[in-house]
C-alpha atoms as a PDB file:
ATOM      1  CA  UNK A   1     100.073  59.505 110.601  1.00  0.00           C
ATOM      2  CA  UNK A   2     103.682  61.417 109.445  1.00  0.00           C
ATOM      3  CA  UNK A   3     103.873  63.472 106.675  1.00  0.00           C
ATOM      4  CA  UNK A   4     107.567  64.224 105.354  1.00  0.00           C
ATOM      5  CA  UNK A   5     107.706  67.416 102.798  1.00  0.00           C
ATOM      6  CA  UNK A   6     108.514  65.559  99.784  1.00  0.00           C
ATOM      7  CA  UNK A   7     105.225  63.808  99.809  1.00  0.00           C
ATOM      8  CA  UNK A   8     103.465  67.125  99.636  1.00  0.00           C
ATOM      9  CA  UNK A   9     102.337  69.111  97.181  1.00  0.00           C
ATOM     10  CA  UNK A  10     104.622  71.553  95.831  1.00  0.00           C
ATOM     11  CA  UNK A  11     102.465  74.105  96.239  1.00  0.00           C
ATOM     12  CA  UNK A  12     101.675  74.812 100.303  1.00  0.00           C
ATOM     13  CA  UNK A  13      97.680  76.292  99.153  1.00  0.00           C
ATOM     14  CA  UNK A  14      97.434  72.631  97.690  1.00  0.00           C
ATOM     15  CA  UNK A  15      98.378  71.046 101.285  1.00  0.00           C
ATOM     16  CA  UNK A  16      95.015  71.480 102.672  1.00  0.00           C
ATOM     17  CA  UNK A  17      93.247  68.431 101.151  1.00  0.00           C
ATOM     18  CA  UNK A  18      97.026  66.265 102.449  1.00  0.00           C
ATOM     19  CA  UNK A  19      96.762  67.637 105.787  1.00  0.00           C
ATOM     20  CA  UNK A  20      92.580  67.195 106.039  1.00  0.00           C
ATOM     21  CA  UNK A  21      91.989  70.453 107.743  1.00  0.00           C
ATOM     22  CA  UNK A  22      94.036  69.625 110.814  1.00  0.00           C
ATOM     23  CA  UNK A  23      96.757  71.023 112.532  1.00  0.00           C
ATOM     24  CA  UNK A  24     100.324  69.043 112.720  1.00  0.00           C
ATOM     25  CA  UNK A  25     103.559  69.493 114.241  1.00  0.00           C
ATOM     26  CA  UNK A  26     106.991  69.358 112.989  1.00  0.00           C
ATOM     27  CA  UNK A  27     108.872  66.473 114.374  1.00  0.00           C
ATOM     28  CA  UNK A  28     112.127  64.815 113.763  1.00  0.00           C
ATOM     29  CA  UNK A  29     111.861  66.034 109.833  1.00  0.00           C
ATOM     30  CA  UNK A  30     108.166  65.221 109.648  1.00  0.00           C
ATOM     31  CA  UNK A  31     104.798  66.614 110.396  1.00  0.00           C
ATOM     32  CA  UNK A  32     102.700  64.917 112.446  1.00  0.00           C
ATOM     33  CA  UNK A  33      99.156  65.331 113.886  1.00  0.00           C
ATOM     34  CA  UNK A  34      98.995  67.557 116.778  1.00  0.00           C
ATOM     35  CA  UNK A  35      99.111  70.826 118.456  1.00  0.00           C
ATOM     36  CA  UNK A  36     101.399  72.896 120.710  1.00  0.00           C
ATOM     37  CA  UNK A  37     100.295  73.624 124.208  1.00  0.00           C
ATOM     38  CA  UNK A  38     101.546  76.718 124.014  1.00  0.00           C
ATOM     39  CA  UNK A  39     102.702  79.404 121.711  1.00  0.00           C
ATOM     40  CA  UNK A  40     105.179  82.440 122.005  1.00  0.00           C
ATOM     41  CA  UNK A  41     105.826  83.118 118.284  1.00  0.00           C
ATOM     42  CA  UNK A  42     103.923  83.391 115.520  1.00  0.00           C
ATOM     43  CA  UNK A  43     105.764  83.249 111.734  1.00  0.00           C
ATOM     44  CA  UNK A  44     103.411  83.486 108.626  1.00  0.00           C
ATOM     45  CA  UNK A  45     105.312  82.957 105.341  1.00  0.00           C
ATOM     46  CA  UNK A  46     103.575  84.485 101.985  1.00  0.00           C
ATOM     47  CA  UNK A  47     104.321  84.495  98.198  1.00  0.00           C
ATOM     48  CA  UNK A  48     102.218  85.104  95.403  1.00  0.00           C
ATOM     49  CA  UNK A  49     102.580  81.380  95.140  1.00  0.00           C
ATOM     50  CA  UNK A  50     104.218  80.075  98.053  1.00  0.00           C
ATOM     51  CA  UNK A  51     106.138  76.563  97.210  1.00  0.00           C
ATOM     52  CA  UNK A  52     107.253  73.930 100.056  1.00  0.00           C
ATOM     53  CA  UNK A  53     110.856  75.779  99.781  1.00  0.00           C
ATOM     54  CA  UNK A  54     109.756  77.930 101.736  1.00  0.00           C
ATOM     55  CA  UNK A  55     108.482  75.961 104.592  1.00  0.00           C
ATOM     56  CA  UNK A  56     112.002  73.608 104.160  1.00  0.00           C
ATOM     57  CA  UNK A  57     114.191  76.688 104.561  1.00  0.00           C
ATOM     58  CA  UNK A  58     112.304  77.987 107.462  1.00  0.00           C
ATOM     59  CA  UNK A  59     112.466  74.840 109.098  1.00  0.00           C
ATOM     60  CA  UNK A  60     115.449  74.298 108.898  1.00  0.00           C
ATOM     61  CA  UNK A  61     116.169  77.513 110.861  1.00  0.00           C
ATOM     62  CA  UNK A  62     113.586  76.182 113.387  1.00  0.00           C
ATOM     63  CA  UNK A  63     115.357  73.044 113.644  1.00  0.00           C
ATOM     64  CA  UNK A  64     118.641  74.182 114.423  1.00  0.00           C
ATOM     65  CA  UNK A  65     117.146  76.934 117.026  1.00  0.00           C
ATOM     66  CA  UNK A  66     115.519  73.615 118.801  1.00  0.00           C
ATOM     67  CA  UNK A  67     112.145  75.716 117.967  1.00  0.00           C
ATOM     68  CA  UNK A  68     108.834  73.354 117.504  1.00  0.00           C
ATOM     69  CA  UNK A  69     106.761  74.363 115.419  1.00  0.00           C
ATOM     70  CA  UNK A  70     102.861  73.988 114.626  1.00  0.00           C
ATOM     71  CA  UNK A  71     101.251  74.581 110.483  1.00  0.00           C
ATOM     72  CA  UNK A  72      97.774  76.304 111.879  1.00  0.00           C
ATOM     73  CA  UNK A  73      97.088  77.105 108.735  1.00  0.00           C
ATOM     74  CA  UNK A  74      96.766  77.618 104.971  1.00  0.00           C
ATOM     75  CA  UNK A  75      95.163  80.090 103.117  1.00  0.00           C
ATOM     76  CA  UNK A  76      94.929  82.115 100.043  1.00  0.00           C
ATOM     77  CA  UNK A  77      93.952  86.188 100.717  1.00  0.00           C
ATOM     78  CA  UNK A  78      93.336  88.679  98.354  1.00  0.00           C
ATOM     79  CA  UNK A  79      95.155  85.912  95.776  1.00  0.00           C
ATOM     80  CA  UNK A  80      98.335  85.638  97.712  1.00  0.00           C
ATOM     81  CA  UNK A  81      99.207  82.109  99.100  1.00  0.00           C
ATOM     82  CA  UNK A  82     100.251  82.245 102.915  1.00  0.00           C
ATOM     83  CA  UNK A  83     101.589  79.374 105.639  1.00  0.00           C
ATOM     84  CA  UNK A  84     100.551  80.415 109.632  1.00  0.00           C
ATOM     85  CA  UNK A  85     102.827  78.437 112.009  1.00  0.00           C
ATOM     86  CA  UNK A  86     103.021  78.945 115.551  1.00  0.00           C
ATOM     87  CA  UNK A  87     105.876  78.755 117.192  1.00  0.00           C
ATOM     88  CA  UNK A  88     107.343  77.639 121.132  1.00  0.00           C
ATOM     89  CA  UNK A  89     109.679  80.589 121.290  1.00  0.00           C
ATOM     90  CA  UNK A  90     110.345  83.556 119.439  1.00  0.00           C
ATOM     91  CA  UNK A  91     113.512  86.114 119.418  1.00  0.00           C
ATOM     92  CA  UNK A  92     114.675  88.921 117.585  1.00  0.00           C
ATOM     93  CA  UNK A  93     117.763  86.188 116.260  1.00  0.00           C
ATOM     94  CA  UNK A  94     115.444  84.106 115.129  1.00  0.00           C
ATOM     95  CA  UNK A  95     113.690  86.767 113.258  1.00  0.00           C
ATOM     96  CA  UNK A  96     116.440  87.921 111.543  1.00  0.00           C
ATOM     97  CA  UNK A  97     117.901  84.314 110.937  1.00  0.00           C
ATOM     98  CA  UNK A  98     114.293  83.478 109.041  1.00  0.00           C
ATOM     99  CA  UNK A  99     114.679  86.401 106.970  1.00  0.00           C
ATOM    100  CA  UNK A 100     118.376  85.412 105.609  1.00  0.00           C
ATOM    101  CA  UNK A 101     117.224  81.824 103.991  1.00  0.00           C
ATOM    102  CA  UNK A 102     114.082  84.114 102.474  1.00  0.00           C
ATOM    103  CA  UNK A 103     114.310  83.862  98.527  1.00  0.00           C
ATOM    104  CA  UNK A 104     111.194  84.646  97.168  1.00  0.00           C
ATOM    105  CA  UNK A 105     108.916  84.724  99.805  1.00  0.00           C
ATOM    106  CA  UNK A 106     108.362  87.909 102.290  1.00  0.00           C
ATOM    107  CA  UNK A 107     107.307  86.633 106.225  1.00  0.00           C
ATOM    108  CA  UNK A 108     106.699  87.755 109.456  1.00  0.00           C
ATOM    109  CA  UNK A 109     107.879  86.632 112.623  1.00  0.00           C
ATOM    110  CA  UNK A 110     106.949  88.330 115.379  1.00  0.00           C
ATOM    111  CA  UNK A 111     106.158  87.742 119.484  1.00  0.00           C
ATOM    112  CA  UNK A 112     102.294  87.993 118.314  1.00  0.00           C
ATOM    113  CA  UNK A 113      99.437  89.069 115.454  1.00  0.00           C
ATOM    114  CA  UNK A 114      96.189  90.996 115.718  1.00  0.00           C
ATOM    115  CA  UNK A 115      93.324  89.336 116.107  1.00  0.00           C
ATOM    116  CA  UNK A 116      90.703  89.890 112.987  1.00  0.00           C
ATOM    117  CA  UNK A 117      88.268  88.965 114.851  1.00  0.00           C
ATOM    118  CA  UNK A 118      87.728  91.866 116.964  1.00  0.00           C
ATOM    119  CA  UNK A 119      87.964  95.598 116.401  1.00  0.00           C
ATOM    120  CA  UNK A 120      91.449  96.688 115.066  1.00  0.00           C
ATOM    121  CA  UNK A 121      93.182  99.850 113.309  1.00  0.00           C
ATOM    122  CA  UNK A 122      95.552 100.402 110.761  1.00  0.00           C
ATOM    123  CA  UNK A 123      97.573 103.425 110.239  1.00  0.00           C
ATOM    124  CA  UNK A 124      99.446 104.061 107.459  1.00  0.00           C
ATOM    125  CA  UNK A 125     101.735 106.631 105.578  1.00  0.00           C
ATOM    126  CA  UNK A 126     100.755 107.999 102.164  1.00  0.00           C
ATOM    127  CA  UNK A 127     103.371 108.791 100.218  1.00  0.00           C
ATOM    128  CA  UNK A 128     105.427 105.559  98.618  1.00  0.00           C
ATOM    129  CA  UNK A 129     102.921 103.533 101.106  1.00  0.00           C
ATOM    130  CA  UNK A 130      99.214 104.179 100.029  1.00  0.00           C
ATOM    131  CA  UNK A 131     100.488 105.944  96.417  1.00  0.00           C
ATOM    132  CA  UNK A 132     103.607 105.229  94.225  1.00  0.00           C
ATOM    133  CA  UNK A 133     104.654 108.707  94.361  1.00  0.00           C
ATOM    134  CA  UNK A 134     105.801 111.220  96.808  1.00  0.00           C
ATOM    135  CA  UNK A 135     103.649 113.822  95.842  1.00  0.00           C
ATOM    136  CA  UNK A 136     105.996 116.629  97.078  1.00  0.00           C
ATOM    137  CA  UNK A 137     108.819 115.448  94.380  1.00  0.00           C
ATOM    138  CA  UNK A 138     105.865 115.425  91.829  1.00  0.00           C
ATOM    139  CA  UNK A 139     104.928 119.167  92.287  1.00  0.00           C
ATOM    140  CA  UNK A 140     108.523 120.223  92.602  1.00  0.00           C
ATOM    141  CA  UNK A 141     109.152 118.566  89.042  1.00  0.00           C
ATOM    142  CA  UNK A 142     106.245 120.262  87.669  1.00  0.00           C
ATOM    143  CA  UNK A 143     107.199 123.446  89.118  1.00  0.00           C
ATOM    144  CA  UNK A 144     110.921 123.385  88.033  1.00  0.00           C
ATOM    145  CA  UNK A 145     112.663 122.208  90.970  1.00  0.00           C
ATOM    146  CA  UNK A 146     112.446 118.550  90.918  1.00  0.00           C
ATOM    147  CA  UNK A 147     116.028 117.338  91.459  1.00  0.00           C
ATOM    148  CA  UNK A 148     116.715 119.715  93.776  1.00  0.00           C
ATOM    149  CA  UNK A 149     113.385 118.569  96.297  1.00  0.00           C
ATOM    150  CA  UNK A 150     113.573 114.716  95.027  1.00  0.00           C
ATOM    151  CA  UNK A 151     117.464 115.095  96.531  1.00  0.00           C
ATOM    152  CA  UNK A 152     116.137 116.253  99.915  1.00  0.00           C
ATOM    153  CA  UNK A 153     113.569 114.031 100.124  1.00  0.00           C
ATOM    154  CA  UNK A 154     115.709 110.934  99.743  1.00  0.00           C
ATOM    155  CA  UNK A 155     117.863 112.326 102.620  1.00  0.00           C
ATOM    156  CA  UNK A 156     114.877 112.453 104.880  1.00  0.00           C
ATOM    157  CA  UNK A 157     113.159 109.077 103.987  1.00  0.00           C
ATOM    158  CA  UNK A 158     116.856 107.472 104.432  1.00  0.00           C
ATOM    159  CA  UNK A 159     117.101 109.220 108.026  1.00  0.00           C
ATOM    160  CA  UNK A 160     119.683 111.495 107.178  1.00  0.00           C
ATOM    161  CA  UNK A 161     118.103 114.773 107.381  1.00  0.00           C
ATOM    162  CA  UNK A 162     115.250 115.718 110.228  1.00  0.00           C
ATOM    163  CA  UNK A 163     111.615 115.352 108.774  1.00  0.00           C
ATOM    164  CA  UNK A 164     110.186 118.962 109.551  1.00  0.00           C
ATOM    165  CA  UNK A 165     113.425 120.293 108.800  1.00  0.00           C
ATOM    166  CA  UNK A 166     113.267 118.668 105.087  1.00  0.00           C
ATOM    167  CA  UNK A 167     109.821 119.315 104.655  1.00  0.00           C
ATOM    168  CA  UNK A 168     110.743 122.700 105.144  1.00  0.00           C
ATOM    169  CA  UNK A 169     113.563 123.074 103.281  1.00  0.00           C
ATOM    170  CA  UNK A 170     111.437 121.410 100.245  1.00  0.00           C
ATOM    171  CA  UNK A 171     108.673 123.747 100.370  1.00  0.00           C
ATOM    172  CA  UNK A 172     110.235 126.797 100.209  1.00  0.00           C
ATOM    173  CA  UNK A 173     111.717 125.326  97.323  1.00  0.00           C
ATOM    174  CA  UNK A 174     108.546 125.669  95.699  1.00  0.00           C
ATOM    175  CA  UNK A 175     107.854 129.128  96.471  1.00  0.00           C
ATOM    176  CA  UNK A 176     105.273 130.951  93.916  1.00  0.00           C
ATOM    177  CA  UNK A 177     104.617 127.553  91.820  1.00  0.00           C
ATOM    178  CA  UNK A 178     100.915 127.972  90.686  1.00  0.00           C
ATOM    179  CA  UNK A 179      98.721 126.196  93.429  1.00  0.00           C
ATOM    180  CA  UNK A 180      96.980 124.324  90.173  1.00  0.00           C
ATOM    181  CA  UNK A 181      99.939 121.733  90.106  1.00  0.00           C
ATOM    182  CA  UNK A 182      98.054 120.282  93.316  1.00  0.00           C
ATOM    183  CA  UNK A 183      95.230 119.226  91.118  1.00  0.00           C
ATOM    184  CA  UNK A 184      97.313 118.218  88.286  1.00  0.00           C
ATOM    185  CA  UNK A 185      99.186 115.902  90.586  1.00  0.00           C
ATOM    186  CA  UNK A 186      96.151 114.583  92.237  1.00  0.00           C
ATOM    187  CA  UNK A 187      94.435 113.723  88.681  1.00  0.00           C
ATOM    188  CA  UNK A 188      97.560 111.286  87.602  1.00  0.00           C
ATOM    189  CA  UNK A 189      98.128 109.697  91.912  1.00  0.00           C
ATOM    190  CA  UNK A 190      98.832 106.354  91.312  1.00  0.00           C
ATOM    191  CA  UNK A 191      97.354 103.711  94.345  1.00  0.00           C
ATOM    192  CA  UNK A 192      99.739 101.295  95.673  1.00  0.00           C
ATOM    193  CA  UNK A 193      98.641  97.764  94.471  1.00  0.00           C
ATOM    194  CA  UNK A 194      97.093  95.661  96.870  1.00  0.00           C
ATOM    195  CA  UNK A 195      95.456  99.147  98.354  1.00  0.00           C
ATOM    196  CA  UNK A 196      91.821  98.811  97.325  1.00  0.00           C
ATOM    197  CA  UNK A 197      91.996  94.867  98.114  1.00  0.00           C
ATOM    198  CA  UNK A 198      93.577  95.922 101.575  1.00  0.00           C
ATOM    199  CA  UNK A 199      90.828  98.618 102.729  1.00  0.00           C
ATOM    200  CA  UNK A 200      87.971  96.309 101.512  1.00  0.00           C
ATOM    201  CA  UNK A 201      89.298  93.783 103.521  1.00  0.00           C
ATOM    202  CA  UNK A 202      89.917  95.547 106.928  1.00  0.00           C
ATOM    203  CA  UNK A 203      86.078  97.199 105.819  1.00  0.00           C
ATOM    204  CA  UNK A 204      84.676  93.746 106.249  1.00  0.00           C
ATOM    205  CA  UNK A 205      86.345  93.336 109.274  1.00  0.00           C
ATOM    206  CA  UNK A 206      84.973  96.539 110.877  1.00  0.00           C
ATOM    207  CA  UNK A 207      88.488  97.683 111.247  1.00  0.00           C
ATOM    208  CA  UNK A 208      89.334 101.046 111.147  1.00  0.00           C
ATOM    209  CA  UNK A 209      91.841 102.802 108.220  1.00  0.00           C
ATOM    210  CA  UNK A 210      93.196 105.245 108.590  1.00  0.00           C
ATOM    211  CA  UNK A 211      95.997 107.834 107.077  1.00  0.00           C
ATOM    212  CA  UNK A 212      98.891 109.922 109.078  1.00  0.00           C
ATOM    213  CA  UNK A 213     101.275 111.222 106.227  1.00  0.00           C
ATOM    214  CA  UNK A 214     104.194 113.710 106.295  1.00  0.00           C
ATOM    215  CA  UNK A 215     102.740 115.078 102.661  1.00  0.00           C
ATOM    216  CA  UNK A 216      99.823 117.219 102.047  1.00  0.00           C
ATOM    217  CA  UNK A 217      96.521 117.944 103.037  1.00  0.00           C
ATOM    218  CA  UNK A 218      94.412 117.759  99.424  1.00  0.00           C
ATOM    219  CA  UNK A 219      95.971 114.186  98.625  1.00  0.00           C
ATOM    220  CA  UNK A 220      95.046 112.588 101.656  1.00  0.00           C
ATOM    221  CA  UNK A 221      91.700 113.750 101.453  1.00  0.00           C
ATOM    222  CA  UNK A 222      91.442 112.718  97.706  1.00  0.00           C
ATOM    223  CA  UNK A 223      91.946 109.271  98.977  1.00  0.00           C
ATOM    224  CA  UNK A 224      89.650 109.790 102.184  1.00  0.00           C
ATOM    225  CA  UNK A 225      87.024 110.327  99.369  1.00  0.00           C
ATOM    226  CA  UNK A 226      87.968 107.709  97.144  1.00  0.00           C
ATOM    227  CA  UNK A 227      88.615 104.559  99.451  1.00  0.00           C
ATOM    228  CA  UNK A 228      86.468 105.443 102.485  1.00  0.00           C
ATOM    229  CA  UNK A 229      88.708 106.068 105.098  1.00  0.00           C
ATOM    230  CA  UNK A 230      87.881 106.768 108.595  1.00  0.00           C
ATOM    231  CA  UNK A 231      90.315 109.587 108.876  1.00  0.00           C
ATOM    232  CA  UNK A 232      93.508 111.550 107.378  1.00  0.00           C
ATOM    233  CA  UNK A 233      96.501 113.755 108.938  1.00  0.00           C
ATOM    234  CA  UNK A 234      98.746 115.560 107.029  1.00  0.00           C
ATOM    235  CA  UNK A 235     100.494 119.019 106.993  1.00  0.00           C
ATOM    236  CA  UNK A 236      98.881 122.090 104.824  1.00  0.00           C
ATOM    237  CA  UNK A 237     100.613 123.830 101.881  1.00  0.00           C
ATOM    238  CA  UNK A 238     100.379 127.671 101.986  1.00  0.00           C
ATOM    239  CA  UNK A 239      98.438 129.304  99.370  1.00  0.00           C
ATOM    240  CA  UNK A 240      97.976 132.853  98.479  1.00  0.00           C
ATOM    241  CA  UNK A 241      96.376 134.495  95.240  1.00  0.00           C
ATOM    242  CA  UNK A 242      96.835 130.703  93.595  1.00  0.00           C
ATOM    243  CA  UNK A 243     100.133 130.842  94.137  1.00  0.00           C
ATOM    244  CA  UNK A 244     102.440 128.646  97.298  1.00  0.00           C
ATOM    245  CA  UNK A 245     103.923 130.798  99.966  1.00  0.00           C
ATOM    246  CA  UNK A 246     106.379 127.863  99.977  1.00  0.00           C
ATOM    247  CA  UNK A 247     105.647 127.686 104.019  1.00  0.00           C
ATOM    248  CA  UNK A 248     103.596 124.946 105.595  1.00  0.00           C
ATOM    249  CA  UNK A 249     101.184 126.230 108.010  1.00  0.00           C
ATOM    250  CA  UNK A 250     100.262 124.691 111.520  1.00  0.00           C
ATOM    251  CA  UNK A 251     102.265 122.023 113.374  1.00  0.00           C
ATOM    252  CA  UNK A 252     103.897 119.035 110.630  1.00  0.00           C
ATOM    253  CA  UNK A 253     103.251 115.153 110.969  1.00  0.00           C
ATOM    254  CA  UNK A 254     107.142 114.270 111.701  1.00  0.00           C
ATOM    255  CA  UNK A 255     107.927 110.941 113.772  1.00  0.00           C
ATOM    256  CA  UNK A 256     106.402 111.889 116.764  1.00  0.00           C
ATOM    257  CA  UNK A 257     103.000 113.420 115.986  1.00  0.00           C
ATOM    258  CA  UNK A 258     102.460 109.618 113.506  1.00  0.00           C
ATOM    259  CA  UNK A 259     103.127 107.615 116.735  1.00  0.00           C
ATOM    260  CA  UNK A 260     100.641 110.033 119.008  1.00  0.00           C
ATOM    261  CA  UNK A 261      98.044 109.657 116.000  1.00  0.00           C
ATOM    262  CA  UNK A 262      98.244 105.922 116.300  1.00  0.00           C
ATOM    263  CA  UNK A 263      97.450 105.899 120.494  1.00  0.00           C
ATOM    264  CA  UNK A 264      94.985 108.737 120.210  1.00  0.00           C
ATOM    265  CA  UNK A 265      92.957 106.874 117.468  1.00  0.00           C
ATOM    266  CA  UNK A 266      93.039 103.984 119.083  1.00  0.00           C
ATOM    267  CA  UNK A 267      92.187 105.205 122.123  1.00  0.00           C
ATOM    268  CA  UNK A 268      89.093 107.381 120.568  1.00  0.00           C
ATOM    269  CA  UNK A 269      87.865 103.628 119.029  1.00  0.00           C
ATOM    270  CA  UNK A 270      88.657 101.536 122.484  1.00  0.00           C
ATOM    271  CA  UNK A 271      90.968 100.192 120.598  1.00  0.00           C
ATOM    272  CA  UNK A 272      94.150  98.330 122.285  1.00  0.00           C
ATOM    273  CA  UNK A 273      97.275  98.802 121.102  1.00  0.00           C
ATOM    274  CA  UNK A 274      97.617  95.153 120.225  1.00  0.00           C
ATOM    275  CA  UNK A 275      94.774  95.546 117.648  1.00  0.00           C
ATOM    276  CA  UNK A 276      96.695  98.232 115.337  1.00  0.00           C
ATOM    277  CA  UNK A 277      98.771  97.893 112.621  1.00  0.00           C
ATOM    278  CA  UNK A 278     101.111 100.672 111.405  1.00  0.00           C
ATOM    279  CA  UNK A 279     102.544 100.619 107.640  1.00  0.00           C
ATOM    280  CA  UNK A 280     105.189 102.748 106.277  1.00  0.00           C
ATOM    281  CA  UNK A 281     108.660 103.047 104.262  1.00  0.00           C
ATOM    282  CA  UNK A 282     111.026 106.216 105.697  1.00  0.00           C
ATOM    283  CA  UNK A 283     112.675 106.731 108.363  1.00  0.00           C
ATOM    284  CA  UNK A 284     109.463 109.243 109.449  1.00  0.00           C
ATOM    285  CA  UNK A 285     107.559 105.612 110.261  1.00  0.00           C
ATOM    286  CA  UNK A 286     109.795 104.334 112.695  1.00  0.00           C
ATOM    287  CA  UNK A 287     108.295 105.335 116.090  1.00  0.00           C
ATOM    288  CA  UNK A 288     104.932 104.470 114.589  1.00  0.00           C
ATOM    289  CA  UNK A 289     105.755 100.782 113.157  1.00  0.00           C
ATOM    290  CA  UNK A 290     107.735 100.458 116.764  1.00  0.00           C
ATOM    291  CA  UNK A 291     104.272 101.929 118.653  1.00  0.00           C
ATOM    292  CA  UNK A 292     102.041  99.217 117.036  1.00  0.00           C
ATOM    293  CA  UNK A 293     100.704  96.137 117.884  1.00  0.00           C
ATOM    294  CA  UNK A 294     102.193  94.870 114.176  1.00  0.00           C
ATOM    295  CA  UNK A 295     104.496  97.076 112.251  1.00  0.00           C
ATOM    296  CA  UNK A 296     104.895  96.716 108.937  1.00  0.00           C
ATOM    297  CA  UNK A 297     107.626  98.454 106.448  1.00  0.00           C
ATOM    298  CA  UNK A 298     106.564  98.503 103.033  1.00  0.00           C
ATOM    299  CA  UNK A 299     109.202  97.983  99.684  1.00  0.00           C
ATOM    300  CA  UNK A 300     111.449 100.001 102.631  1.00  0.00           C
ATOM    301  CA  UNK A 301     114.274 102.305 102.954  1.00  0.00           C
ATOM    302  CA  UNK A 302     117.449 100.302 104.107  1.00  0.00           C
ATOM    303  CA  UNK A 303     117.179 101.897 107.709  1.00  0.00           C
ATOM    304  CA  UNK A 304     113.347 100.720 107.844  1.00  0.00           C
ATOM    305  CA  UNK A 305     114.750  97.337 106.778  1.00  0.00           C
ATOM    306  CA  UNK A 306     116.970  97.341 109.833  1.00  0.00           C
ATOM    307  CA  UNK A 307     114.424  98.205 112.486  1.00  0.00           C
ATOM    308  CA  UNK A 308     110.961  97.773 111.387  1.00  0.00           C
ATOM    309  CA  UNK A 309     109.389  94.598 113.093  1.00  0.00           C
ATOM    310  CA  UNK A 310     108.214  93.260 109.191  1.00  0.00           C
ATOM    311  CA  UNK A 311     109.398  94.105 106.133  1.00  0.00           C
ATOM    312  CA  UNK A 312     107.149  93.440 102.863  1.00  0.00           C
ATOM    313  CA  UNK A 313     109.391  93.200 100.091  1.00  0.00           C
ATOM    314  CA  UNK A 314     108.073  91.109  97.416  1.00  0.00           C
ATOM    315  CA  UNK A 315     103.688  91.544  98.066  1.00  0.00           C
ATOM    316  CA  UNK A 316     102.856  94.843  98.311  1.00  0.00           C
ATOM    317  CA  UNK A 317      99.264  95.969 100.605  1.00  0.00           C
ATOM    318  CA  UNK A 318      97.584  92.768 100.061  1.00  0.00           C
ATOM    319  CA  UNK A 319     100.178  91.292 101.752  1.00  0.00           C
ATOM    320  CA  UNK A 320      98.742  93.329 105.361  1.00  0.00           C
ATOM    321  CA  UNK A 321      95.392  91.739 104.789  1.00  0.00           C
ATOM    322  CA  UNK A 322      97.188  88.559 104.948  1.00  0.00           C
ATOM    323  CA  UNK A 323      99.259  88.902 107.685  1.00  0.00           C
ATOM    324  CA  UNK A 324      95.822  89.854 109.325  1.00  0.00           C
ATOM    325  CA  UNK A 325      93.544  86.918 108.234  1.00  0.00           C
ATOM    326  CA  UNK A 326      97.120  84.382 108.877  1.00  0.00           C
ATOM    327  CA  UNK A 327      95.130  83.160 112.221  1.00  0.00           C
END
C-alpha cells in the first residue's frame, strides 16, 4: 500500500495509527512499505508540534540529492513531536541544504546518533547552556562593572578574543567586589528549560551528565547538588578576607581542557566516543561539540552556527533527549 503526504495527518505524532507501526520508504512522491538495506545518514526533524511541512520540505531536498529515505519513526519526548528517518547517504551539503528549507522546525542530520540503549555521556557547558545567564556578567553588574565584563564576554563567546585571556581580563575587572555577590547570584540562577526534563531522561537511561564550564566553581556545584550530576569542572574565583583577588587560581577550562574532559570521562566510564554527546553555545565549545560522538550547539553564537554538527534553535534541552530517544 502507498501513502502520498496529503492523505496524512497534518500532524506527523498523529501518523502512527496511518502508518500501523511500520516502517515505509519514500518513493516516487509516496511512502511505501519497506525498509532500506542500509543506512549512512540519519536526519531527525523536531518541533514542539511538528506538521507534514516539515517532512515535504525535507523531502524535497532528499529528492533532488537522489537520497532514499526510510520514516523509522515517530515519537513524542519530553512533549516535543519528532520524525527519525534514515537515510542512504549523508554529506555535509546535504546537511546544510536541510537546514535552509527549515522554518519552524530545528533537525539534525548527521553521519550517525548514539545509541540509548547502552551506556552514554553528555557533557555540557553551563553558562547560556545549563542556565540563562552567564554568571560572570551577573556578578560584574552587581559589583559595578557590568558593561564593561558583559562587552568582553561577548567577544569571547563570538570567538573574537582568546577564552583564558577574557576570562582574565574579566576577573580582574572585579577586583575587591564582596565575595557575597556569589551567593546572591546563585539564589536568583535561572535553569535552561528543558534541563530538568533532559537529566531525568539521560538518568533513566543510566547515562552519565556531566558539566565542563569556562565559569565558576560554586555554580556548577550548586547544580551538581540540585540535578544530580555525575561530575562538574570549572575554574575557581580568588577570595581573600570576603573580598575577590580578581585572579582565577589553578589552570582555566578554555577549548582544550572541555575536549580532554569529554575523552577522559569517557574513558574513566568505558565509554566510546560514539556514546557522548557534547552541548554548548560559544566559541569555547567548539573542539568539544567537534570531539563528540553528537555535538550539539544550543540557541548558538553565529560562529557555533557555522561549525557545530547540530544547531538547536527553536527547542531548547529537551530537544537532546530527543535527538537521543529519535532511534
Amino acid at each position: 500500500m502507498a501513502l502520498s503526504l496529503n492523505g496524512l495527518p497534518e500532524r506527523v505524532v498523529e501518523w502512527n495509527g496511518a502508518l500501523a507501526q511500520q516502517t515505509y520508504l519514500w518513493q516516487q512522491g509516496v511512502w511505501v512499505a519497506g525498509q532500506l538495506p542500509a543506512a549512512e545518514g540519519r536526519l531527525v526533524l523536531l518541533a514542539e508540534q511538528l506538521g507534514k511541512q516539515a517532512l515535504s520540505h525535507s523531502l524535497q531536498v532528499l529528492d533532488e540529492a537522489g537520497i532514499e529515505a526510510e520514516l523509522s519513526a515517530v515519537h513524542t519526548v519530553a512533549g516535543r513531536e519528532l520524525a527519525s528517518l534514515r537515510l542512504s547517504a549523508w554529506s555535509p551539503a546535504l546537511k546544510t541544504a536541510l537546514q535552509q528549507v527549515a522554518i519552524d522546525w530545528d533537525l539534525a542530520c548527521v553521519p550517525a546518533l548514539p545509541e540509548a540503549g547502552r551506556p552514554g555521556l553528555v557533557l555540557m557547558d553551563m553558562d547560556s547552556t545549563a542556565i540563562q545567564i552567564e554568571c560572570i556578567d551577573e556578578i560584574a553588574a552587581l559589583a559595578g562593572v557590568g558593561e564593561e565584563v558583559a562587552a568582553v564576554t561577548r567577544a569571547a563567546m563570538e570567538g573574537a578574543l582568546p577564552f583564558s585571556e577574557s576570562l582574565r581580563r574579566r576577573v580582574a575587572a572585579l577586583t575587591g567586589a564582596d565575595a557575597a555577590i556569589i551567593e546572591e547570584v546563585i539564589g536568583r540562577m535561572p535553569l535552561m528549560p528543558g534541563l530538568t526534563e533532559l537529566v531525568a531522561g539521560l538518568k533513566a537511561m543510566g547515562w552519565k551528565v556531566a558539566i565542563a564550564s569556562g565559569g565558576f566553581v560554586p555554580f556548577a556545584r550548586h547544580l551538581q547538588e540540585q540535578l544530580g550530576l555525575d561530575a562538574v569542572f570549572a575554574n575557581t574565583l580568588g577570595i581573600e578576607h570576603g573580598r575577590l583577588t580578581g585572579e582565577v587560581l589553578g589552570a582555566i577550562v578554555d577549548a582544550d581542557a572541555k575536549a580532554n574532559i569529554l575523552a577522559e570521562l569517557a574513558h574513566e566510564h568505558g565509554i566510546p566516543l560514539a556514546q557522548t554527546v557534547a552541548i554548548g553555545d560559544g566559541a569555547n565549545d567548539l573542539k568539544m561539540l567537534a570531539r563528540a560522538g553528537l555535538g550539539v550547539a544550543l540557541h548558538a553564537k553565529p560562529l557555533v552556527q557555522e561549525q557545530a554538527p547540530v544547531c538547536l534553535n527553536r527547542l531548547s534541552l529537551e530537544g537532546v533527549l530527543g535527538l537521543l530517544q529519535a532511534r
